[in-house]
C-alpha atoms as a PDB file:
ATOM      1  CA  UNK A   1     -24.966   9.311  25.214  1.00  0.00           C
ATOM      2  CA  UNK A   2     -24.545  12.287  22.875  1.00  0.00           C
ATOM      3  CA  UNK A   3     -24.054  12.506  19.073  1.00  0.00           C
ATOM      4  CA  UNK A   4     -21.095  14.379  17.711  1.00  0.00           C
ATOM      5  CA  UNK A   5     -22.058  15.394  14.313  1.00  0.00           C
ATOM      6  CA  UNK A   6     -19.555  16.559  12.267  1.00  0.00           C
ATOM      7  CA  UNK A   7     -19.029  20.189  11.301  1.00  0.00           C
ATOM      8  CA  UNK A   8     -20.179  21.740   7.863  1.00  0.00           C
ATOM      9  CA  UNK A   9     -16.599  22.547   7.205  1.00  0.00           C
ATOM     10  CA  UNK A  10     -15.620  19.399   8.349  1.00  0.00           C
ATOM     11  CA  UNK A  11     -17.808  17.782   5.869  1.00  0.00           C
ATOM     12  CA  UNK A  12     -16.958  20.361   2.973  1.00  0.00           C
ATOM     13  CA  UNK A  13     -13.472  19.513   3.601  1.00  0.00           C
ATOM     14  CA  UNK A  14     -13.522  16.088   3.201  1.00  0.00           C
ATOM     15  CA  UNK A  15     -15.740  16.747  -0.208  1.00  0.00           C
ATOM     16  CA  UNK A  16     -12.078  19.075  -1.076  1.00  0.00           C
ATOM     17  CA  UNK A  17     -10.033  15.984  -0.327  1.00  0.00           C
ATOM     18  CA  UNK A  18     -11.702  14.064  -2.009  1.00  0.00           C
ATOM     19  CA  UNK A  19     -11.858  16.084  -5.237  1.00  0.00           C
ATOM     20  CA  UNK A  20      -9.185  18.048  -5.693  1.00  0.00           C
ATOM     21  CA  UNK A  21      -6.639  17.368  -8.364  1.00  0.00           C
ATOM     22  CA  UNK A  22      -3.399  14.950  -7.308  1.00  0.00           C
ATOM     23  CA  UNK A  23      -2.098  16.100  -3.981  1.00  0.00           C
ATOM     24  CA  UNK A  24      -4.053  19.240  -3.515  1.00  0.00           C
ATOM     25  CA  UNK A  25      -6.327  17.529  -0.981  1.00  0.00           C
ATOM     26  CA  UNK A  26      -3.994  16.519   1.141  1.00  0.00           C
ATOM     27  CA  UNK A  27      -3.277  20.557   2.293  1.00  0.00           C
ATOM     28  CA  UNK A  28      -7.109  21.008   2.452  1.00  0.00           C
ATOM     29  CA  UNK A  29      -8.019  22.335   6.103  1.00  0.00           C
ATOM     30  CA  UNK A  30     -10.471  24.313   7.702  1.00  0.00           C
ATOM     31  CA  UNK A  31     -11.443  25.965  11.096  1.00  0.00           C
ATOM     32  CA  UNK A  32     -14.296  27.754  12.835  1.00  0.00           C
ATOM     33  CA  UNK A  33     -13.944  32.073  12.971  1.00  0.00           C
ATOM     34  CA  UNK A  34     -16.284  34.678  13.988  1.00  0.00           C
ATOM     35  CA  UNK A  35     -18.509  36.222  11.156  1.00  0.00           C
ATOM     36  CA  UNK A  36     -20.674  38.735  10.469  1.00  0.00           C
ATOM     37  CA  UNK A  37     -23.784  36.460  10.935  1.00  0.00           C
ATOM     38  CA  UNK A  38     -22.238  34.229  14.015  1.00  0.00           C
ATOM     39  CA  UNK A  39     -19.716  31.464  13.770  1.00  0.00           C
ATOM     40  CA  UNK A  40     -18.382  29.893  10.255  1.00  0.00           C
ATOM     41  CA  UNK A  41     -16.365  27.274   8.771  1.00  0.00           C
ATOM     42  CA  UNK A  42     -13.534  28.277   6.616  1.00  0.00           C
ATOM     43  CA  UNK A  43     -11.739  25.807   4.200  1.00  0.00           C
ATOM     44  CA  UNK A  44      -8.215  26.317   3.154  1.00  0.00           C
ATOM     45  CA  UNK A  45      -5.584  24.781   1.067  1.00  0.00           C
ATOM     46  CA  UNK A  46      -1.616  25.752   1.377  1.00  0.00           C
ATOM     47  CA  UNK A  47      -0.695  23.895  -1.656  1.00  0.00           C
ATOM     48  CA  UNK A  48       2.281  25.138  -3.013  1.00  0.00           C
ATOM     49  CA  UNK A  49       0.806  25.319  -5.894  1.00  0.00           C
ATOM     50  CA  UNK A  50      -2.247  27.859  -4.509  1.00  0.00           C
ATOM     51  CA  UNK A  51       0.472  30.193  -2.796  1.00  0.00           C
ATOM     52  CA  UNK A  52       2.826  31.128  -5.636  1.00  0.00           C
ATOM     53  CA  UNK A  53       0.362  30.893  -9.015  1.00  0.00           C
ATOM     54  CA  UNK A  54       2.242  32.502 -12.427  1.00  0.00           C
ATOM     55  CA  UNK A  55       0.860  34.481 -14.380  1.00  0.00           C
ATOM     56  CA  UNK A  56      -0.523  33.156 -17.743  1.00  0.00           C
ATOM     57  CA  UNK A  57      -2.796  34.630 -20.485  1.00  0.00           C
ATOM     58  CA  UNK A  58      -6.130  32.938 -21.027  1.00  0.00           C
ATOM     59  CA  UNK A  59      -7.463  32.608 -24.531  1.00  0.00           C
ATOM     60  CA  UNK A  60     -10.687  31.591 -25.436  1.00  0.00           C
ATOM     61  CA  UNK A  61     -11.231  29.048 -28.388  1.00  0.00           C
ATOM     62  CA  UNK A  62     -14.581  30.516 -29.112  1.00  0.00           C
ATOM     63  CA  UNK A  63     -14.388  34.283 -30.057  1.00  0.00           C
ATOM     64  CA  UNK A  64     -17.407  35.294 -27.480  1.00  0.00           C
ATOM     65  CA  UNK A  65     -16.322  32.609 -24.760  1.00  0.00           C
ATOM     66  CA  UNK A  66     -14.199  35.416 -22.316  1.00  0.00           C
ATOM     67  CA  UNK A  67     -16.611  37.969 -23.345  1.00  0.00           C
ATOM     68  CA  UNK A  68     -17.851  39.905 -20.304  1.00  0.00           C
ATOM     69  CA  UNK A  69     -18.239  43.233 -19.036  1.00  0.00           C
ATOM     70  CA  UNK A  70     -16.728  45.443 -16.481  1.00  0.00           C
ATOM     71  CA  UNK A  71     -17.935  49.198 -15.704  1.00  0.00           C
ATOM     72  CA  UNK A  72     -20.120  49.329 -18.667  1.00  0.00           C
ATOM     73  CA  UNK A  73     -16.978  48.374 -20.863  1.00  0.00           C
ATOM     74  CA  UNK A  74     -16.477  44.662 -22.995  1.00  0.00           C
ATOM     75  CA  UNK A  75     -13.375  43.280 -21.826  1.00  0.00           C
END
């Protein structure tokens, strides 16, 4: 009698399902491709929501919180 063990996509998601925001986790999926190091599990979601984002500005409420640079530059 063999053990089937569950993939670690499988497993991640079913972590995705389980925390993802209203009925995000129900479009959760995943499958096995060929990768540079061998075989991996990749997780997608085809919310609606994840396919067609808009656009929106994001303002920090701290002055530094968004501060970062890019190229040497503060953005």
């Amino acid at each position: 009698m063999s053990v089937v063990r569950p993939s670690p996509a499988a497993l991640g998601v079913g972590i995705v399902r389980d925390l993802a925001p209203g009925s995000m986790g129900d479009y959760a999926d995943w499958h096995i491709e060929e990768g540079p190091r061998g075989l991996e599990g990749v997780i997608t979601c085809d919310h609606p929501a994840t396919r067609h984002p808009r656009p929106r500005i994001i303002r920090p409420r701290r002055k530094k919180a968004l501060r970062f640079e890019v190229d040497g530059q503060v953005v």
